[in-house]
Protein backbone atom coordinates (compact mmCIF):
# COMPACT_ATOMS: atom_id res chain seq x y z
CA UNK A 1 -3.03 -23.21 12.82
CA UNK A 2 -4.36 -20.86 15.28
CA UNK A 3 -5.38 -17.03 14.35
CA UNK A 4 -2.24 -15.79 15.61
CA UNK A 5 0.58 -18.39 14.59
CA UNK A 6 2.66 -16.24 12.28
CA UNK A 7 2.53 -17.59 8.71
CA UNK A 8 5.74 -16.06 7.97
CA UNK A 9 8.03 -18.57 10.07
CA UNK A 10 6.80 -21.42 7.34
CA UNK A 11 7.82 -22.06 4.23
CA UNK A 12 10.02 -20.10 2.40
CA UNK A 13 13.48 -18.97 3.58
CA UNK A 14 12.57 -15.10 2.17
CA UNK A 15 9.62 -15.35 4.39
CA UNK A 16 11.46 -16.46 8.00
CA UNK A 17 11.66 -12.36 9.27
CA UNK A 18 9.92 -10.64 11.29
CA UNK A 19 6.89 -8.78 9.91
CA UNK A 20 7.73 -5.41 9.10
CA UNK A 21 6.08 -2.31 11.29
CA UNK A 22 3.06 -0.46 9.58
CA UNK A 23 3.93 2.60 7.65
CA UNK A 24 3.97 5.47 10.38
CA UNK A 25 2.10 8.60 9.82
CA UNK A 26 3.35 11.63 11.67
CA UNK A 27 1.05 12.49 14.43
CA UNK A 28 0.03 15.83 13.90
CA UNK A 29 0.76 16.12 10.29
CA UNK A 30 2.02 19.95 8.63
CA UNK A 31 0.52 21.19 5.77
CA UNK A 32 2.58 20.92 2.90
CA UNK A 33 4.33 16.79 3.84
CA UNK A 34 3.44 14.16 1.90
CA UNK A 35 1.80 11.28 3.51
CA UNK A 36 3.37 7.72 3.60
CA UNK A 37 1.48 5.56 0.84
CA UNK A 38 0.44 2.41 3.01
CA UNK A 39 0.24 -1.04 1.75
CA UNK A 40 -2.88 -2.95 2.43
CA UNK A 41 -5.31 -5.60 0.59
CA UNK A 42 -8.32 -5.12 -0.92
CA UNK A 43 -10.75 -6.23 2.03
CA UNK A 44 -9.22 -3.79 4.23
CA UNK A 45 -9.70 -1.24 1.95
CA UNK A 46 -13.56 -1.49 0.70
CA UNK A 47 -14.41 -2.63 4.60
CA UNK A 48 -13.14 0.83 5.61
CA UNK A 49 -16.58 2.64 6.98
CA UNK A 50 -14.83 5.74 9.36
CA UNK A 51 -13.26 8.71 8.34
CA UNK A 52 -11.45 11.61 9.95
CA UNK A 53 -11.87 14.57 8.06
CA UNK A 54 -9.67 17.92 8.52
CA UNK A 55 -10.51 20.89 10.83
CA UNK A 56 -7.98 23.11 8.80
CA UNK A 57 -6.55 24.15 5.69
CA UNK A 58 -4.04 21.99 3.62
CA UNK A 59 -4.17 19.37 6.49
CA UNK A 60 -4.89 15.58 5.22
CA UNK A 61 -8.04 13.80 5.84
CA UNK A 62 -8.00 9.87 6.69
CA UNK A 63 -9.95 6.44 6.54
CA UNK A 64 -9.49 4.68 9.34
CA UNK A 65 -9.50 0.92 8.28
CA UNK A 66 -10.89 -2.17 10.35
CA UNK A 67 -7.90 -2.79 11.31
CA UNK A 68 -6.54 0.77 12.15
CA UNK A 69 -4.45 1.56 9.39
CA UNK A 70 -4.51 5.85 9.16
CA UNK A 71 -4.85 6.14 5.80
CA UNK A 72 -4.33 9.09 3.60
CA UNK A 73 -2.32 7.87 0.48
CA UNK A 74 -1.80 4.28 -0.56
CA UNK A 75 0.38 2.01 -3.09
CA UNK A 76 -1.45 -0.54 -4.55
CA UNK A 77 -0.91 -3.05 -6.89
CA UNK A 78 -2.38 -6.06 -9.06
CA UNK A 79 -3.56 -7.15 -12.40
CA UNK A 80 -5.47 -4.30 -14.35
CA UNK A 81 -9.12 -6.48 -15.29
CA UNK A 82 -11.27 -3.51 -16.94
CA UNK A 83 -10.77 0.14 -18.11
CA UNK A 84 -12.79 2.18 -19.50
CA UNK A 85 -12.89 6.32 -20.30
CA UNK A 86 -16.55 7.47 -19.05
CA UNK A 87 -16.02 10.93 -20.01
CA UNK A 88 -15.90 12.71 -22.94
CA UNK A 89 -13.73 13.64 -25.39
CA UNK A 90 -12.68 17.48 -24.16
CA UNK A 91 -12.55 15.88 -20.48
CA UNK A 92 -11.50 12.47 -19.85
CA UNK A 93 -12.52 10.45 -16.79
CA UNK A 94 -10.70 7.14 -16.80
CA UNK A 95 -11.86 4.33 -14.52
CA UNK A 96 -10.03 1.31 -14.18
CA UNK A 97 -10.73 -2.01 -11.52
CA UNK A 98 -7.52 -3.64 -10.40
CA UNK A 99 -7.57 -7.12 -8.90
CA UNK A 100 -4.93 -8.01 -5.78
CA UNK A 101 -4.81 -11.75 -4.38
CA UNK A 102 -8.02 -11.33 -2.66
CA UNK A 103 -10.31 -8.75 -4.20
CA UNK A 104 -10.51 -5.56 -6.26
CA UNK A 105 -9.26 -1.91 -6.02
CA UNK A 106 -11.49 0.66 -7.80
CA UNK A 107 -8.50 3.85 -9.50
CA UNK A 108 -10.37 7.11 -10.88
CA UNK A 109 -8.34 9.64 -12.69
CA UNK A 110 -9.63 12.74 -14.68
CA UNK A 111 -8.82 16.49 -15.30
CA UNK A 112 -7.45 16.61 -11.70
CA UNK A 113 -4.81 13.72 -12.00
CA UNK A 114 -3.42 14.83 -15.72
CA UNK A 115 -0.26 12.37 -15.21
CA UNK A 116 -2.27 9.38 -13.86
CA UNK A 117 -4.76 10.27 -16.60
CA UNK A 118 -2.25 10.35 -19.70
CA UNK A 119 -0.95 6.76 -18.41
CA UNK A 120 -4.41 4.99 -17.69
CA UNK A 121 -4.99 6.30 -21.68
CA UNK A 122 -2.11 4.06 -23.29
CA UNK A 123 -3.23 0.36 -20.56
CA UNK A 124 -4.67 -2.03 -21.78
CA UNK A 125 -5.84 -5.19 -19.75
CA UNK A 126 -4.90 -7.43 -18.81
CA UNK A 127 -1.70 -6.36 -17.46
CA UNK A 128 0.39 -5.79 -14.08
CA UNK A 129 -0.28 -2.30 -12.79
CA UNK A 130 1.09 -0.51 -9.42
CA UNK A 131 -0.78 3.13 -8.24
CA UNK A 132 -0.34 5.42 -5.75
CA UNK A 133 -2.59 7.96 -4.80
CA UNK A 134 -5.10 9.40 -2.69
CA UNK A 135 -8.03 7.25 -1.12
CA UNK A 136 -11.85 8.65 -1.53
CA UNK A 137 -14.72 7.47 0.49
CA UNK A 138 -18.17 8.09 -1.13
CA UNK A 139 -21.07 7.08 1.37
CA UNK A 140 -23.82 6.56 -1.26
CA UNK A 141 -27.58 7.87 -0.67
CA UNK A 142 -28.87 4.34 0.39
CA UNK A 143 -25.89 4.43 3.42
CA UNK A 144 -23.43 2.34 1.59
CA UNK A 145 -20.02 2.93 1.16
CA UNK A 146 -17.92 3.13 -2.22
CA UNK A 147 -13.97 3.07 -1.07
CA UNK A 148 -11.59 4.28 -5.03
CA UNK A 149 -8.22 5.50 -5.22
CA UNK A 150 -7.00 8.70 -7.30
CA UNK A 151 -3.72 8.15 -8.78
CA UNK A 152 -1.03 10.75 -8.77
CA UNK A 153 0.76 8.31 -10.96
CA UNK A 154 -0.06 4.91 -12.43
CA UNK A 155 2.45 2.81 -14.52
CA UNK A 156 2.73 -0.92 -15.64
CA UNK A 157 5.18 -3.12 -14.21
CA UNK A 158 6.78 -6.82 -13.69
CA UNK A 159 5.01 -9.62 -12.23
CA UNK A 160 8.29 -9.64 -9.93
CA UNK A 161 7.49 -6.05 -8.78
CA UNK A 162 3.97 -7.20 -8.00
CA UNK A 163 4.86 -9.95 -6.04
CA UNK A 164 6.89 -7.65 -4.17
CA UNK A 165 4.22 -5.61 -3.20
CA UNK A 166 2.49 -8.76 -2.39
CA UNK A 167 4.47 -10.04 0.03
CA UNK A 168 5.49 -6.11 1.80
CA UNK A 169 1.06 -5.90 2.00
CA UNK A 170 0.98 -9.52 3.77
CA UNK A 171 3.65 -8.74 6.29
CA UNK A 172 2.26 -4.92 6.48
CA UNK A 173 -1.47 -6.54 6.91
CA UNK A 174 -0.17 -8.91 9.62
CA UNK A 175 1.53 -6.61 11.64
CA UNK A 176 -1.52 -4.51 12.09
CA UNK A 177 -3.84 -7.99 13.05
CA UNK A 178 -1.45 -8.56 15.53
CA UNK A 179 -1.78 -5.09 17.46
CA UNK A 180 -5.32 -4.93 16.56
CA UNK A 181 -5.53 -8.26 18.69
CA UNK A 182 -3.54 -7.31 21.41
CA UNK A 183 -5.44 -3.70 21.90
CA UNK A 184 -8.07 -5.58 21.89
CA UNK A 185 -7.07 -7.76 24.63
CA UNK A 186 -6.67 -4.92 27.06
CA UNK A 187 -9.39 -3.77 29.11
CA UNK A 188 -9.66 -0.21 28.74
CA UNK A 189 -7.11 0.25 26.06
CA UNK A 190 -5.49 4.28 24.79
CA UNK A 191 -3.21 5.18 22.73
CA UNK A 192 -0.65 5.63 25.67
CA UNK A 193 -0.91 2.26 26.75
CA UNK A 194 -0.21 1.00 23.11
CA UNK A 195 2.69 3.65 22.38
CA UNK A 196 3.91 2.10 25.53
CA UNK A 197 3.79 -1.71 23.53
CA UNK A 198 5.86 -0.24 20.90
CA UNK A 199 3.15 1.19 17.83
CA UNK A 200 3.97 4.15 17.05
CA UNK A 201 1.64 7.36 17.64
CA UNK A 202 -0.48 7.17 14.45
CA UNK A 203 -0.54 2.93 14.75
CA UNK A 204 -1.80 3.23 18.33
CA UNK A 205 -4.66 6.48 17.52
CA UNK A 206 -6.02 4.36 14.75
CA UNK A 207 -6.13 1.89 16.60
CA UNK A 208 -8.34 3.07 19.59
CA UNK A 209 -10.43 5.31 16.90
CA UNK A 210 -11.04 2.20 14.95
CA UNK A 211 -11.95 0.46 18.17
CA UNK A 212 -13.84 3.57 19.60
CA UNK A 213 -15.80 4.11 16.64
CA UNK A 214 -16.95 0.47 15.44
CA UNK A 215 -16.91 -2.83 16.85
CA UNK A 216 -13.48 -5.13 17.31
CA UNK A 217 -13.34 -6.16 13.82
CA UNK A 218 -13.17 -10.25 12.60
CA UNK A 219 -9.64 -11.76 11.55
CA UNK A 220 -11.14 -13.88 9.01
CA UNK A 221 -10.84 -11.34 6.09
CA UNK A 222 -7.51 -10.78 7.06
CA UNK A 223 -6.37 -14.17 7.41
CA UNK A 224 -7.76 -15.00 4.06
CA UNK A 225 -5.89 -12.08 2.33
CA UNK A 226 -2.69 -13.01 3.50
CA UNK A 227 -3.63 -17.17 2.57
CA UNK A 228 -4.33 -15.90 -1.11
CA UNK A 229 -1.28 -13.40 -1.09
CA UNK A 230 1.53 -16.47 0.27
CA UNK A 231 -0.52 -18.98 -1.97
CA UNK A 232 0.65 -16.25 -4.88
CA UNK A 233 3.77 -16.35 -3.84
CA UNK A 234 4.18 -20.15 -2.84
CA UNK A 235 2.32 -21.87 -5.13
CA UNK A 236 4.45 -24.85 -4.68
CA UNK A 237 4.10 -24.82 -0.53
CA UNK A 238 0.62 -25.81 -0.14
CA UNK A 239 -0.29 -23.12 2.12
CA UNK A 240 -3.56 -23.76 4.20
CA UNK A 241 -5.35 -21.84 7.33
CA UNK A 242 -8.00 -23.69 6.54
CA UNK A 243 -9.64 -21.18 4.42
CA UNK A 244 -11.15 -21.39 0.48
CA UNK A 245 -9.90 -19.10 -2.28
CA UNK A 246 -11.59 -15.58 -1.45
CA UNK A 247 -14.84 -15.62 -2.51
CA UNK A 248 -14.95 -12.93 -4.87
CA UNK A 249 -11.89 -13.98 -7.06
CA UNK A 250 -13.53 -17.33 -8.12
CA UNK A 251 -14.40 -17.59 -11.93
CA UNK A 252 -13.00 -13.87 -12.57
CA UNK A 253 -9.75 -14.85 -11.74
CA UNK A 254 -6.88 -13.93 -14.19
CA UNK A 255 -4.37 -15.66 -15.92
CA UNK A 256 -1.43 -13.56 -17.37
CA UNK A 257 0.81 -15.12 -19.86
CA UNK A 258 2.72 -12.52 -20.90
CA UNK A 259 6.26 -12.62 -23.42
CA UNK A 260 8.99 -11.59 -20.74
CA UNK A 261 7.13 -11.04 -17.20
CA UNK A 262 9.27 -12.38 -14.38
CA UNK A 263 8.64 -15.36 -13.09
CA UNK A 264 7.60 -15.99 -9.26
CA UNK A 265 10.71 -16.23 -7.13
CA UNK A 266 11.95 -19.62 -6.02
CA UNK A 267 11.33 -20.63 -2.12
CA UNK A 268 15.31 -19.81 -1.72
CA UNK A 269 14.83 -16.28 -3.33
CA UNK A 270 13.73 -13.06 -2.15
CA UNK A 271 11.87 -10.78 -3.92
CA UNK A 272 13.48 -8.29 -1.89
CA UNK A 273 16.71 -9.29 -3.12
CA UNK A 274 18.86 -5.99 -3.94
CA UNK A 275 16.57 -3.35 -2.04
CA UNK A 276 19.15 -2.25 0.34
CA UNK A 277 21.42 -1.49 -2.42
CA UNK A 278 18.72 0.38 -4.08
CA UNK A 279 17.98 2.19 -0.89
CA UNK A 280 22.31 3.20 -0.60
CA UNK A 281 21.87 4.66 -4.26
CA UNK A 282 19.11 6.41 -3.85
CA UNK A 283 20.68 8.33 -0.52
CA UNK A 284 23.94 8.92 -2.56
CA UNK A 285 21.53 10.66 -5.38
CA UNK A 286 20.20 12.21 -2.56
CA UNK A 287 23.07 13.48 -1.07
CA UNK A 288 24.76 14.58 -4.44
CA UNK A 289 21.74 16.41 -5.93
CA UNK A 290 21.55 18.65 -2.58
CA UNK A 291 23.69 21.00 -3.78
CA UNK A 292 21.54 24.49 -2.32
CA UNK A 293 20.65 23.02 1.34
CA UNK A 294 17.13 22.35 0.43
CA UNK A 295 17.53 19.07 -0.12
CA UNK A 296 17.26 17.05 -3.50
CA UNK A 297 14.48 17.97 -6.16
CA UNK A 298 11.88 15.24 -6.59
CA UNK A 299 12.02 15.43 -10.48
CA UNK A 300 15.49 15.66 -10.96
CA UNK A 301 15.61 12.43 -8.51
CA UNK A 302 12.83 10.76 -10.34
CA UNK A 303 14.94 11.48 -13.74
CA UNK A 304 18.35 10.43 -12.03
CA UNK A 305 16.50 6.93 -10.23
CA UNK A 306 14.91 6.43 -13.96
CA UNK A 307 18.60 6.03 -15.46
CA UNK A 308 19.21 3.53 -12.86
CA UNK A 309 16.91 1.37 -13.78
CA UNK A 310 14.29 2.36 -10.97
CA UNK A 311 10.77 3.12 -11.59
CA UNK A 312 8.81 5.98 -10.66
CA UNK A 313 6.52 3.66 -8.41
CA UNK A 314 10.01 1.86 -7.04
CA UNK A 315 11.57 5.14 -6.32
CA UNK A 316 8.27 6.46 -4.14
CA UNK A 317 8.40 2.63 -2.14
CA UNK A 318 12.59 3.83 -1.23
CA UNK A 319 11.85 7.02 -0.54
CA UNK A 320 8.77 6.09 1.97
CA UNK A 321 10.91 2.89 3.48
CA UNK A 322 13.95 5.64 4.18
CA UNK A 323 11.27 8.20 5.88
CA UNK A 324 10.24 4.97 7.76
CA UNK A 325 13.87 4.34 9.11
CA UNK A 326 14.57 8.23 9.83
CA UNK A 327 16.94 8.67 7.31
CA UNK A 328 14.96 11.38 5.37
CA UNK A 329 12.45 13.83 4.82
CA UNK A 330 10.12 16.25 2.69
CA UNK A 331 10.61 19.39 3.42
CA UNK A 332 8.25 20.06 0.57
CA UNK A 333 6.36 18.13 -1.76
CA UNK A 334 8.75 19.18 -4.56
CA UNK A 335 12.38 18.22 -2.24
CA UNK A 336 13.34 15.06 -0.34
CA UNK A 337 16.49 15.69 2.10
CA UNK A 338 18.66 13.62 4.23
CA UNK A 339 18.27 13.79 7.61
């Protein structure tokens, strides 16, 4: 297999589309919008070294991953290995290390993150966890770099929802190696010239930052991540790009066997399965809980989703996959409104 032979046209049926686009960010952001939580691996993540910080007030800083991914929020999700409370008892600090297919994510929640905070109290590992939250870059004294997420919520959930996540991340993590390549391949690249290739405006600026700022970055990380994640998913299929196992799960690796967590979809199932009906309630919520113009409050459409059987953490991937296809918006943190 080549670099660039998709590894989504083998194997299972679920797997034979076309890698979804990147999560697009606006371009120039207004204070007050939530940011679209982006899906991405571990590597990607920790190898993050650049970072645009804001000029003004109550406008959103970024990492800038290797691979170009403008990153303010992000969903993660993956087995919960440690926790531990390293505060003290009148101010909590939880800290928690959660492990994808192909490395760690590092979650920090204290006085600032109540919610998260409350819910990292009552985990216990191991068990299937999904966060999303702001990332934090801390560039140590010594020059090193220590990449953590801050929850605004954090919650337990299926195996099934985590391989979910697993596969959207592989397709989400391919899509960006594929226009990382191909800027890459041009001689003189900008952002026009990729806008021009179809990425979007905040695809194609963190793109040519990424590429302005630090040298063309190496597949192989990549590649690996997305071996491990359809080895997850495929256990059956022998996937092989000819890497090993990522280095760094080795001996920690771990084993759930948990009373009533989902099995792994068959090669003939999504995990998709039922998303776009998910997505046509959630716009009829939307649409009846409008009633003043302003569009639908978020609680009351958390509360409303949560009698439907859909999570908190589900609810926030609809919601960003129907600002992805233009069918809504936030005019405020607090309201979501059809478009």
């Amino acid at each position: 297999m080549t670099d660039f032979d998709s590894p989504f046209t083998s194997g299972a049926d679920y797997l034979r589309s076309e890698p979804q686009k990147p999560q697009a960010q606006q371009q120039k952001p207004r204070a007050g919008n939530r940011e679209t939580a982006w899906r991405l691996f571990s590597p990607e993540f920790n190898g993050s070294k650049l970072e645009i910080k804001a000029t003004e007030d109550k406008v959103p800083s970024y990492i800038v991953t290797p691979l170009g991914a403008k990153v303010n929020r992000v969903l993660i999700a993956g087995v919960l290995t440690e926790i531990e409370d390293r505060g003290t008892e009148e101010e909590h600090m939880w800290t928690c290390r959660v492990q994808d297919p192909a490395g760690y994510f590092y979650v920090n929640a204290g006085r600032f993150q109540p919610e998260a905070s409350a819910a990292m109290a009552s985990l216990s590992a191991p068990c299937y966890v999904a966060a999303v939250g702001k990332v934090r870059m801390y560039r140590r004294d010594d020059g090193s770099i220590a990449m953590s997420v801050r929850p605004e919520r954090i919650m337990q959930i299926s195996e099934e929802t985590y391989l979910e996540w697993v596969l959207d991340a592989a397709k989400s993590t391919w899509s960006r190696l594929k226009n990382m390549k191909r800027a890459c391949s041009i001689p003189d690249a900008t952002a026009e010239t990729l806008m021009g290739m179809g990425s979007s405006p905040a695809e194609a600026e963190g793109i040519i930052y990424a590429l302005d700022n630090d040298e063309p970055p190496s597949s192989e990380p990549y590649l690996k991540a997305i071996q491990s994640a359809l080895r997850k998913l495929l256990p059956e299929e022998g996937i092989d790009f000819g890497f090993p196992d990522a280095d760094d799960i080795g001996p920690d690796e771990v084993v759930l066997d948990m009373p009533g967590t989902a099995q792994a979809p068959s090669s003939q199932e999504a995990p998709s399965r039922g998303k776009a009906a998910a997505e046509d309630a959630i716009l009829r919520l939307l649409e009846e809980l409008d009633a003043d113009g302003k569009g639908a409050p978020r609680d009351e459409l958390e509360r409303r989703a949560e009698d439907m059987g859909i999570s908190s953490v589900e609810l926030e991937e609809i919601t960003n996959s129907l600002m992805d296809k233009g069918l809504v918006y936030e005019p405020s943190l607090r309201y979501i409104k059809l478009i």
